[in-house]
C-alpha atoms as a PDB file:
ATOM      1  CA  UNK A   1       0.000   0.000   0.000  1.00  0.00           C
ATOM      2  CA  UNK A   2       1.511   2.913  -1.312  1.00  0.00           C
ATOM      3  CA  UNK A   3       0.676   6.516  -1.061  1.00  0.00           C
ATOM      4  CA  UNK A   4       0.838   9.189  -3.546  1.00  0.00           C
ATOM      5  CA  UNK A   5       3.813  11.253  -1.226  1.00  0.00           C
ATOM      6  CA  UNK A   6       5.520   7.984  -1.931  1.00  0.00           C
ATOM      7  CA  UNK A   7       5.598   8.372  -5.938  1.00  0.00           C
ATOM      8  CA  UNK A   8       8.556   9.393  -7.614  1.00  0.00           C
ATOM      9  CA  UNK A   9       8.375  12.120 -10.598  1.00  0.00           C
ATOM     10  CA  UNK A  10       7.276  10.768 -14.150  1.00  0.00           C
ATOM     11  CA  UNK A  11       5.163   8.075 -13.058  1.00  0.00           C
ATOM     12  CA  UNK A  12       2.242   7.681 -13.153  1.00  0.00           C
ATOM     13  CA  UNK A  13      -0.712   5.754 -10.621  1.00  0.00           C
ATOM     14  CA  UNK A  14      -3.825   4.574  -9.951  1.00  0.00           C
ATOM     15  CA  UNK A  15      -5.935   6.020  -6.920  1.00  0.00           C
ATOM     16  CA  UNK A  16      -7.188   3.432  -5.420  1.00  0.00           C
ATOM     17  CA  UNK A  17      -8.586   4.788  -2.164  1.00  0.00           C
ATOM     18  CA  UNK A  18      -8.661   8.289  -0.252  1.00  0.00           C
ATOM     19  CA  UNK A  19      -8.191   8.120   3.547  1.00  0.00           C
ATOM     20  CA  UNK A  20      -8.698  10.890   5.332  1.00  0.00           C
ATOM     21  CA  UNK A  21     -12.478  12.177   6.758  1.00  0.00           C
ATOM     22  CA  UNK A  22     -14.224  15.118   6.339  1.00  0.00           C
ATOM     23  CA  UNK A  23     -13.902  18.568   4.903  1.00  0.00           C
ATOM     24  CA  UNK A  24     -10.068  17.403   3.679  1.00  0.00           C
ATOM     25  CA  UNK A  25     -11.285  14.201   1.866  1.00  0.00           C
ATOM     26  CA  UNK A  26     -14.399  15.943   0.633  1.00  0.00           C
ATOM     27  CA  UNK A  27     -11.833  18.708  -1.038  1.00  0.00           C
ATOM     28  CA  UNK A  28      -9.662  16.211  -2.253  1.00  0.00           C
ATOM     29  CA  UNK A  29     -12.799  14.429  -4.357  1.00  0.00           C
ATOM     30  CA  UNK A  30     -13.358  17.999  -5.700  1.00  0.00           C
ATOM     31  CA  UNK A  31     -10.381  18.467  -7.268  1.00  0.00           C
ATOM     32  CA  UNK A  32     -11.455  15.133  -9.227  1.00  0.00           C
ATOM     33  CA  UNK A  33      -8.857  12.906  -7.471  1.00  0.00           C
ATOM     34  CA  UNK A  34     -11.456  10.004  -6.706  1.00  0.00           C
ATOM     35  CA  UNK A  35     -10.968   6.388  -6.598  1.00  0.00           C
ATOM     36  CA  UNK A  36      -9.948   4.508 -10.608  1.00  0.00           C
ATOM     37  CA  UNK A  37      -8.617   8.198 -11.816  1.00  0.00           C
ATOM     38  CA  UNK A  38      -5.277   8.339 -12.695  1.00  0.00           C
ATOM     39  CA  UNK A  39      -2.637  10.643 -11.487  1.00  0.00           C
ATOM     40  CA  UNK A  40       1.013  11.582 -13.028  1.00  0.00           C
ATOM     41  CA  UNK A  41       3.715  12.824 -11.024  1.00  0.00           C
ATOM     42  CA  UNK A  42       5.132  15.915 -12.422  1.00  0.00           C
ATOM     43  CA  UNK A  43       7.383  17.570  -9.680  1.00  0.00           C
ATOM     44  CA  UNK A  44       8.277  17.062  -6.173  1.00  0.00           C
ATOM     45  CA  UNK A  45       9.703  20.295  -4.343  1.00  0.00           C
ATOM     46  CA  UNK A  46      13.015  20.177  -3.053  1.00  0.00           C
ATOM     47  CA  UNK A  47      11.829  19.601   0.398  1.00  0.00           C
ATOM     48  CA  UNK A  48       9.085  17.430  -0.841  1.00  0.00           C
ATOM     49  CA  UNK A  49       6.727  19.918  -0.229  1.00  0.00           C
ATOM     50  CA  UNK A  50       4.257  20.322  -2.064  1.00  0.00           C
ATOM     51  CA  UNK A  51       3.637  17.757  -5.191  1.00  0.00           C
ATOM     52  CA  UNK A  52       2.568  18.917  -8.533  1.00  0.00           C
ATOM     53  CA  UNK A  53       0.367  16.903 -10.250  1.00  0.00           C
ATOM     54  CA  UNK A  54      -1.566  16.140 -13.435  1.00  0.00           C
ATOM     55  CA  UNK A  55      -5.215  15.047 -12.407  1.00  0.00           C
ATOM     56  CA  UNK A  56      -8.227  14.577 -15.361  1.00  0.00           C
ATOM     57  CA  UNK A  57      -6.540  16.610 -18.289  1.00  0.00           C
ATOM     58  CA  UNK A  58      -5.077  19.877 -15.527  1.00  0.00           C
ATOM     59  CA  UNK A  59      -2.217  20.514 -13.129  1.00  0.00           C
ATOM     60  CA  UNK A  60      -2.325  20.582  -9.654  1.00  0.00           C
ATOM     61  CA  UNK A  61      -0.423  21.503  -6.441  1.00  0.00           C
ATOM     62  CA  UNK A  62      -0.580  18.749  -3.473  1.00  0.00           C
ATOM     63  CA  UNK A  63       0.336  19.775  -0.365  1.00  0.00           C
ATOM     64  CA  UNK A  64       2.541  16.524   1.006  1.00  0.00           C
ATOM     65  CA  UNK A  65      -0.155  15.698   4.267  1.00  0.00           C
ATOM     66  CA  UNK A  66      -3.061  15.913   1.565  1.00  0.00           C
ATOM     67  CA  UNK A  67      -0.366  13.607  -0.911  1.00  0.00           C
ATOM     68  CA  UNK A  68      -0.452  11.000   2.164  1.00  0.00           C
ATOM     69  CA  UNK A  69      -4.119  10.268   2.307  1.00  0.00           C
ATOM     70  CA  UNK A  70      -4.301   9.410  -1.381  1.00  0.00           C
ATOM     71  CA  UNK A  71      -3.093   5.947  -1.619  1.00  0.00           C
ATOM     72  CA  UNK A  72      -2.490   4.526  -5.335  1.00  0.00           C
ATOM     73  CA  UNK A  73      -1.387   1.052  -7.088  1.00  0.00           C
END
């Protein structure tokens, strides 16, 4: 069980579940990360903080916590 934090630049996953409760998981399934979608790496920050992501066709930012409850195959 891997999370998305975990993912190293240029690959891409699967999301295969969303941990996490409440407001935070509910704005994480508005972004359009929900489970099935897939997600490609693009950067990582030097610290690791945050990701930047390609989600549905667009580019996001991840902050690493919110990276953590996304966990992928």
């Amino acid at each position: 069980m891997k999370t998305l934090k975990e993912i190293s630049c240029g690959k891409t996953v699967k999301v295969s579940r969303l941990t996490g409760e409440g407001p935070v998981k509910r704005r994480i399934m508005d972004m359009g990360i929900t489970k099935g979608v897939e997600i490609t790496v693009r950067k990582v920050a030097p610290l690791g903080d945050p990701v930047e992501i390609t989600v549905r066709g667009y580019e996001l930012s991840l902050r690493k916590a919110d990276a953590g409850m996304i966990v992928v195959e």
